[in-house]
PDB file of N, CA and C in Angstrom:
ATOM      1  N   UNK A   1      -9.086 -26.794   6.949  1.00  0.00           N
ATOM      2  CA  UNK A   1      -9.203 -25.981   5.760  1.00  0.00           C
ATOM      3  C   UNK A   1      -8.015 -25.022   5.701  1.00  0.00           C
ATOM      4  N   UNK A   2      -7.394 -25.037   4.513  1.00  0.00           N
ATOM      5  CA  UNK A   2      -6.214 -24.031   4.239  1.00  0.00           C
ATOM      6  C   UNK A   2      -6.654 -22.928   3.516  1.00  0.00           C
ATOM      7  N   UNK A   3      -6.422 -21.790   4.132  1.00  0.00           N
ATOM      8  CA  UNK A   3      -6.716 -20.277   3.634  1.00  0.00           C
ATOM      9  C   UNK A   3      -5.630 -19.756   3.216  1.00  0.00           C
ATOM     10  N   UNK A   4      -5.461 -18.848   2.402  1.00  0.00           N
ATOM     11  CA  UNK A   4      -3.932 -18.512   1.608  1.00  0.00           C
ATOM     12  C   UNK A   4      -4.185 -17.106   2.752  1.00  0.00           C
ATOM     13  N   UNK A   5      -3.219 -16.522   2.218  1.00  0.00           N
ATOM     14  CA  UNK A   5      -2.744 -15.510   3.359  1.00  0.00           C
ATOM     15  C   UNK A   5      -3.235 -14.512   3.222  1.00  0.00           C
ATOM     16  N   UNK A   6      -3.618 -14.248   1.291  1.00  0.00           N
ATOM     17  CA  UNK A   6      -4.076 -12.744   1.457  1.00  0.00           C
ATOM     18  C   UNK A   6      -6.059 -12.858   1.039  1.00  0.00           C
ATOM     19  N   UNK A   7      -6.550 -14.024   1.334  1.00  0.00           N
ATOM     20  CA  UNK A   7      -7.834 -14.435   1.218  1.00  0.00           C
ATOM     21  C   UNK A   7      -7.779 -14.249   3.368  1.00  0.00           C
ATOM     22  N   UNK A   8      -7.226 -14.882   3.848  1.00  0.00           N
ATOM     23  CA  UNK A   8      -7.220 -14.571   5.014  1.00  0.00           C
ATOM     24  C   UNK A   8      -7.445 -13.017   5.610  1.00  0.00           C
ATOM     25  N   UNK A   9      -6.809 -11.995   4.766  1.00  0.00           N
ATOM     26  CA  UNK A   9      -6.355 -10.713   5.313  1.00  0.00           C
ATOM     27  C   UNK A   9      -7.953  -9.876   4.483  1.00  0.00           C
ATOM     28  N   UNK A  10      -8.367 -10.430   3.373  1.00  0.00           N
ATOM     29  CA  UNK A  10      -9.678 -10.119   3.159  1.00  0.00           C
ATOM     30  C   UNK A  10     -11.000 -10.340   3.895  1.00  0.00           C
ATOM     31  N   UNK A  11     -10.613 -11.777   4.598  1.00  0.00           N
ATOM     32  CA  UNK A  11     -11.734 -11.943   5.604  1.00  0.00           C
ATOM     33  C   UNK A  11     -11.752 -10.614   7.403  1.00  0.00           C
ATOM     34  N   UNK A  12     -10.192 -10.542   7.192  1.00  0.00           N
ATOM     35  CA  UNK A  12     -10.057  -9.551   8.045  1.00  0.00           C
ATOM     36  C   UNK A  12     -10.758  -8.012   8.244  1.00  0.00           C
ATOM     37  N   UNK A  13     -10.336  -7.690   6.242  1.00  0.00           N
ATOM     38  CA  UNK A  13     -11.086  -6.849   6.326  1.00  0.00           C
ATOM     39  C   UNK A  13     -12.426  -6.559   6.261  1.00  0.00           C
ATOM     40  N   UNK A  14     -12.937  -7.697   5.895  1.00  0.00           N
ATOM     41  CA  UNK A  14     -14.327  -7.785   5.783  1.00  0.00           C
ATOM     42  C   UNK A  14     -15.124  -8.130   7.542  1.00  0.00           C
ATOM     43  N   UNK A  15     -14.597  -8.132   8.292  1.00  0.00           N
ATOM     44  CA  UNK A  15     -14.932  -8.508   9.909  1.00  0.00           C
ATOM     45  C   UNK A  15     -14.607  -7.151  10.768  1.00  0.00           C
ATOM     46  N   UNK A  16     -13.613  -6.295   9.906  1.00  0.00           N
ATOM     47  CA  UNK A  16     -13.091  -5.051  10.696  1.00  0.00           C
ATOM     48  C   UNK A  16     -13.702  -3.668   9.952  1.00  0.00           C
ATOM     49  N   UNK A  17     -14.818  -3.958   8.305  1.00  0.00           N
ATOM     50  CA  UNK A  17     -15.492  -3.127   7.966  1.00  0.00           C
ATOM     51  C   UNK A  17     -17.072  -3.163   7.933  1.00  0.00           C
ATOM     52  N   UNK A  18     -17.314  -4.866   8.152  1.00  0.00           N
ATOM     53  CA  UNK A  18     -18.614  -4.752   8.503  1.00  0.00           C
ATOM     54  C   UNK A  18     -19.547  -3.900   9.464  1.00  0.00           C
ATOM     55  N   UNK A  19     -20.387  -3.880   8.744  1.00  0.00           N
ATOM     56  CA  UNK A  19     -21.697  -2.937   9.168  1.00  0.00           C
ATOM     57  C   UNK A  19     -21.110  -1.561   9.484  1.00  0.00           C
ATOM     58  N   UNK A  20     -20.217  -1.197   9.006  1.00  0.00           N
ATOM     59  CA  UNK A  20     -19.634   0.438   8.633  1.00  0.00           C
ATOM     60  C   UNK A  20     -20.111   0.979   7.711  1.00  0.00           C
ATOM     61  N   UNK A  21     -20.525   2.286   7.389  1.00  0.00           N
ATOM     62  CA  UNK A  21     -21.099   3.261   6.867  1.00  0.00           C
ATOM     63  C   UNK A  21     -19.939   3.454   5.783  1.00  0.00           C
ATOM     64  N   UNK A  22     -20.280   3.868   5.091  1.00  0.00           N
ATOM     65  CA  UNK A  22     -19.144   4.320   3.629  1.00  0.00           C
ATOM     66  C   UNK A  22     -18.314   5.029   4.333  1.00  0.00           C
ATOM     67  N   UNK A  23     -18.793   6.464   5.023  1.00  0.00           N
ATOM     68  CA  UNK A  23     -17.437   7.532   5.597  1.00  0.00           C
ATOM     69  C   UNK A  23     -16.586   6.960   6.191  1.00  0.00           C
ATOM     70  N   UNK A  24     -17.335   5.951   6.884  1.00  0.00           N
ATOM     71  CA  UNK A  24     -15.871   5.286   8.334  1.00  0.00           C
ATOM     72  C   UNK A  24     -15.451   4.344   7.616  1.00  0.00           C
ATOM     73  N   UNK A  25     -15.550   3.472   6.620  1.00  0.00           N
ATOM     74  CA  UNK A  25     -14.622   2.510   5.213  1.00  0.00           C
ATOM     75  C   UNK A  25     -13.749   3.025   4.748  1.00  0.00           C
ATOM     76  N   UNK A  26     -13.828   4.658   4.486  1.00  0.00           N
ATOM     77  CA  UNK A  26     -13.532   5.543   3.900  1.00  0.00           C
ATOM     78  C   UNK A  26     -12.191   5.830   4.563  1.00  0.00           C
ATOM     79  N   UNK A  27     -12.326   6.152   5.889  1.00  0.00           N
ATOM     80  CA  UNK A  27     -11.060   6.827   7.116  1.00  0.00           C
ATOM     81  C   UNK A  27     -10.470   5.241   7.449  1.00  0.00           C
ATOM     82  N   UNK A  28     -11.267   4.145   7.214  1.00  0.00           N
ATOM     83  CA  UNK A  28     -10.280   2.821   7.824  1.00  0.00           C
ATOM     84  C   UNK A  28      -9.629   2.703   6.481  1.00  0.00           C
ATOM     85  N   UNK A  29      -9.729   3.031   5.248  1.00  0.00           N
ATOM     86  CA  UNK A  29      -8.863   2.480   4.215  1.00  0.00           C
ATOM     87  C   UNK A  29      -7.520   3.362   4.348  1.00  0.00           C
ATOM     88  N   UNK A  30      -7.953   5.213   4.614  1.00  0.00           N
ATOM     89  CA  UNK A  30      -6.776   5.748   4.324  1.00  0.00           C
ATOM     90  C   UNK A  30      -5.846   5.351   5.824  1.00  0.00           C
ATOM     91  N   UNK A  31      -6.342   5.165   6.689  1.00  0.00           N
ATOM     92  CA  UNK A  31      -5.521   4.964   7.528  1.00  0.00           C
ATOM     93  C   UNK A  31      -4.718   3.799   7.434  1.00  0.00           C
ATOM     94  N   UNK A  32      -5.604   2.579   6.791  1.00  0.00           N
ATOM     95  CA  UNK A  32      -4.481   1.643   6.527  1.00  0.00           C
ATOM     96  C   UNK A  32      -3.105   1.729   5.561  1.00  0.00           C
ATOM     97  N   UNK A  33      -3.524   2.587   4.482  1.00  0.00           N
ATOM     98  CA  UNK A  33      -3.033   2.318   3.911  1.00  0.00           C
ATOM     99  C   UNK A  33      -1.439   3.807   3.829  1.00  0.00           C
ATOM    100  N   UNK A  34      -2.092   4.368   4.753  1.00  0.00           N
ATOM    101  CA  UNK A  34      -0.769   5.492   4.616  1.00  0.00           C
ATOM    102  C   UNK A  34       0.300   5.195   5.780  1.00  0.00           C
ATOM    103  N   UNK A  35       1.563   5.930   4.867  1.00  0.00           N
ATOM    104  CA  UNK A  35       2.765   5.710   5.493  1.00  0.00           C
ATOM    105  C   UNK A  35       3.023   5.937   7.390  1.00  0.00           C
ATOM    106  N   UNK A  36       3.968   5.820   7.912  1.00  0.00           N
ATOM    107  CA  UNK A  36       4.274   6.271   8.945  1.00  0.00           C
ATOM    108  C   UNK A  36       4.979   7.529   9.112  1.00  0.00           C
ATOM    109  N   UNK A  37       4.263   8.341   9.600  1.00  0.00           N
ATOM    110  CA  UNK A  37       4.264   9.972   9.422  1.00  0.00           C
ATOM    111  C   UNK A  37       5.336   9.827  10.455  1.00  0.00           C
ATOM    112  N   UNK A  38       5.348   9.399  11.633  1.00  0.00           N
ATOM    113  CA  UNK A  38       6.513   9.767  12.561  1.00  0.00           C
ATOM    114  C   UNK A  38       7.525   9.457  12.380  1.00  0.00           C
ATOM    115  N   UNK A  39       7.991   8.248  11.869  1.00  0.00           N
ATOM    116  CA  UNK A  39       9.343   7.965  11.679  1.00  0.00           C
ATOM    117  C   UNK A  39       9.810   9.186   9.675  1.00  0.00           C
ATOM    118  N   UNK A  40       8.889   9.409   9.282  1.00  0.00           N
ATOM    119  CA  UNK A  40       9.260  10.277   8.264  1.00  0.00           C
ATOM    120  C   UNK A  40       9.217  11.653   8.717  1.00  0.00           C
ATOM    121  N   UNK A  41       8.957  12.027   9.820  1.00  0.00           N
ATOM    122  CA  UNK A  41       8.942  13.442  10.594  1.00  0.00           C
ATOM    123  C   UNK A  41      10.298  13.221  11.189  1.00  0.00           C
ATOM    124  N   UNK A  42      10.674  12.115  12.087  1.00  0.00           N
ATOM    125  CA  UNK A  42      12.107  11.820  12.869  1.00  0.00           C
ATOM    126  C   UNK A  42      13.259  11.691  11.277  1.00  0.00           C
ATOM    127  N   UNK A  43      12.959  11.954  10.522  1.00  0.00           N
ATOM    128  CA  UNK A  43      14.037  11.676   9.225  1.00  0.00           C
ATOM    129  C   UNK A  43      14.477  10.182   9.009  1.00  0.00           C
ATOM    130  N   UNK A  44      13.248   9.094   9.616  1.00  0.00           N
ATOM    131  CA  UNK A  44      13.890   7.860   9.625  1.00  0.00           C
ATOM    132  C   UNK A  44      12.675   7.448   8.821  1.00  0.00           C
ATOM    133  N   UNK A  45      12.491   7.871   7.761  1.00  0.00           N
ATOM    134  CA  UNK A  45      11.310   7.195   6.489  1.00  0.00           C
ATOM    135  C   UNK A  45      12.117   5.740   5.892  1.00  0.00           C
ATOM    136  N   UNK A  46      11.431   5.238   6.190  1.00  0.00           N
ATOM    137  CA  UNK A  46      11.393   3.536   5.451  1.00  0.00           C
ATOM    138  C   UNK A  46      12.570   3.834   4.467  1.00  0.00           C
ATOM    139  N   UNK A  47      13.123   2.735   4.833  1.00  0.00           N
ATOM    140  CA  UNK A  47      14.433   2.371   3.449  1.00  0.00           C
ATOM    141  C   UNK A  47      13.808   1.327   3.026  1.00  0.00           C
ATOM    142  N   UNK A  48      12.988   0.563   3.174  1.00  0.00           N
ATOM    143  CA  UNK A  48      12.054  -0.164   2.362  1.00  0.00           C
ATOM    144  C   UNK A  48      10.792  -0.397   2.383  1.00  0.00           C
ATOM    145  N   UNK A  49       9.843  -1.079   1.766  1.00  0.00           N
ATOM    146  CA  UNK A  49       8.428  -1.369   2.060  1.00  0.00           C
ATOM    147  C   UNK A  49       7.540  -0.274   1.048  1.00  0.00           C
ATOM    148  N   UNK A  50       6.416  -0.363   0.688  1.00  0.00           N
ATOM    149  CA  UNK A  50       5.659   0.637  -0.196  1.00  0.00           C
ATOM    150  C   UNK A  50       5.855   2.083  -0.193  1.00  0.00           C
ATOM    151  N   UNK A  51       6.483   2.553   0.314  1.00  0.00           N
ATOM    152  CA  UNK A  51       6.682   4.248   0.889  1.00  0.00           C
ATOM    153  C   UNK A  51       8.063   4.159   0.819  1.00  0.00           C
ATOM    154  N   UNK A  52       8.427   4.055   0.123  1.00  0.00           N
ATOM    155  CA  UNK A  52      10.141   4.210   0.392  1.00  0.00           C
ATOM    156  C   UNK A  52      10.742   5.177  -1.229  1.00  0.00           C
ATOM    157  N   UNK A  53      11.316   5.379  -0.841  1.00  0.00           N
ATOM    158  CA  UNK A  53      11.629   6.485  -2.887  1.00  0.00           C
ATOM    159  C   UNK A  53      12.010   5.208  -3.655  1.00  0.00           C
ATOM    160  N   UNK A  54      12.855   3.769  -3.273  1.00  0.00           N
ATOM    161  CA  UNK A  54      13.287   3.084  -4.263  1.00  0.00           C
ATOM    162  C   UNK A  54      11.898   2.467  -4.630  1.00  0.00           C
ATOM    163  N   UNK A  55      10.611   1.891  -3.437  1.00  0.00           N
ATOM    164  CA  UNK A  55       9.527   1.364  -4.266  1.00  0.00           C
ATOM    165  C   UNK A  55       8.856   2.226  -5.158  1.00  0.00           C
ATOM    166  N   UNK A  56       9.021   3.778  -4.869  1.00  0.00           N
ATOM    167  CA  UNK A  56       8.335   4.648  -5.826  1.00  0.00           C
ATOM    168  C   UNK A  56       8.910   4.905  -7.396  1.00  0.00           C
ATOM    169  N   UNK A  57      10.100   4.880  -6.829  1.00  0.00           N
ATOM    170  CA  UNK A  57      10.982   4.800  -8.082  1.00  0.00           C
ATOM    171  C   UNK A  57      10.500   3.564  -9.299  1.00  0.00           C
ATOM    172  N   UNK A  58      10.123   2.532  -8.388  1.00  0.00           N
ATOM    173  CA  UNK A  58      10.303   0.992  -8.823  1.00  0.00           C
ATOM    174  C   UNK A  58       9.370   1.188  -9.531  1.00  0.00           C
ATOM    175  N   UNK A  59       8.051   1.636  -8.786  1.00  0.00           N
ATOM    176  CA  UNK A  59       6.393   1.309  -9.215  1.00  0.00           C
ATOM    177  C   UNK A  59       6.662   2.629 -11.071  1.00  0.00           C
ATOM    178  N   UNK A  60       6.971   3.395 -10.483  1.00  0.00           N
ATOM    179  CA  UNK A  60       6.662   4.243 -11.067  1.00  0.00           C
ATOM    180  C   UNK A  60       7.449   3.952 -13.189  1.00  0.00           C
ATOM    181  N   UNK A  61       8.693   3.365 -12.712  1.00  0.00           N
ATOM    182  CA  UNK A  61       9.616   2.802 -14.373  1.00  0.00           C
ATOM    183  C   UNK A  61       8.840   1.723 -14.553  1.00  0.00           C
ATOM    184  N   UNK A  62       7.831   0.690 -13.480  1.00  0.00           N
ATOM    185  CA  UNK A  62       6.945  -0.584 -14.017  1.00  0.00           C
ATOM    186  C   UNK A  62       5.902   0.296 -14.927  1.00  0.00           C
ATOM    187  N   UNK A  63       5.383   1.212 -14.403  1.00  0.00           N
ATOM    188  CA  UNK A  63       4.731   2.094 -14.912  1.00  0.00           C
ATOM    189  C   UNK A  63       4.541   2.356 -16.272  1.00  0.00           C
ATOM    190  N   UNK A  64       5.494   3.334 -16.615  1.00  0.00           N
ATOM    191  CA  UNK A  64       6.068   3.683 -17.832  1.00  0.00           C
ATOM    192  C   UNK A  64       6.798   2.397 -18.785  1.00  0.00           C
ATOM    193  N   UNK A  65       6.991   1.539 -18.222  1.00  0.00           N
ATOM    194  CA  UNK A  65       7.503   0.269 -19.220  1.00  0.00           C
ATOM    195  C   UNK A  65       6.153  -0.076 -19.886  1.00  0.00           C
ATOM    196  N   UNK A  66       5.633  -0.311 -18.671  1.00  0.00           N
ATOM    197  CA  UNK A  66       3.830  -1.560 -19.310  1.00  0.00           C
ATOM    198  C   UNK A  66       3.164  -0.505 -20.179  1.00  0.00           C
ATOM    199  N   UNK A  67       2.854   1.092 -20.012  1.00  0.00           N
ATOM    200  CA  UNK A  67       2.421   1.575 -21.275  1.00  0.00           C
ATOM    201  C   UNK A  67       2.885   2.615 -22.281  1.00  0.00           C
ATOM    202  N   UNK A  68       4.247   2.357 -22.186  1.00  0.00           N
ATOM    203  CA  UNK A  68       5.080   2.346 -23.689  1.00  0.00           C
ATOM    204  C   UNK A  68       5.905   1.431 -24.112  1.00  0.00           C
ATOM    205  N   UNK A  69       6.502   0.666 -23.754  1.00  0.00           N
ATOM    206  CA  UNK A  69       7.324  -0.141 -23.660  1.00  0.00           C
ATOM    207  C   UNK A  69       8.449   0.062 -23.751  1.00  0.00           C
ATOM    208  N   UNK A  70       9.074   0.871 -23.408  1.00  0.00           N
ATOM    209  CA  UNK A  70      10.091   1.145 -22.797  1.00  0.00           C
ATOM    210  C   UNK A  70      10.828   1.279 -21.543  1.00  0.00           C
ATOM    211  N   UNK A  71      11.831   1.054 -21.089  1.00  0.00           N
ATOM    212  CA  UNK A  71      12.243   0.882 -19.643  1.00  0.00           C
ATOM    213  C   UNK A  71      13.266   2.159 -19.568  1.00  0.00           C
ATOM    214  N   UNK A  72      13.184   2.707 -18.275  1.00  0.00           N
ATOM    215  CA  UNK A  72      13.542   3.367 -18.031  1.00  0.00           C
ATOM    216  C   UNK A  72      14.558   3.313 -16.870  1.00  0.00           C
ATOM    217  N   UNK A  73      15.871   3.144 -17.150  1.00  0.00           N
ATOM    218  CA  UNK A  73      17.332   2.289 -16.517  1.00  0.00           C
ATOM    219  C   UNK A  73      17.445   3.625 -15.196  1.00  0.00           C
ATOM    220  N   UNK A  74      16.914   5.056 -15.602  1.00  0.00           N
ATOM    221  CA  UNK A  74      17.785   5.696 -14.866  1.00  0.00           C
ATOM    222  C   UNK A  74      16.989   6.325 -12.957  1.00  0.00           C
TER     223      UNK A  74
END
């Protein structure tokens, strides 16, 4: 059986949140999902990947395009 990769990473999370209480779902999501505080404390914050200023930059003009339609070059 072939599992795609991010149906795979759902079964993950569903095996690493089972039978957890809402609060502790709660502390495993933010922990997954936040940046790396030490290398942004050492001044070595991601030059790429979700946390980086160009993906924020990125997300943020997808943003503003999809609800005005306008793009924003700068």
């Amino acid at each position: 059986m072939k599992l795609p990769f991010d149906r795979f990473l759902n079964l993950v999370y569903f095996y690493a949140t089972d039978d957890a209480e809402q609060a502790e779902k709660d502390k495993f999501d933010i922990r997954l999902n936040k940046p790396d505080v030490a290398a942004i404390k050492a001044g070595k914050a991601a030059a790429r990947g979700p946390w980086s200023a160009q993906a924020e930059t990125n997300s943020l003009n997808l943003f503003v395009a999809q609800t005005t339609g306008k793009v924003n070059d700068k």
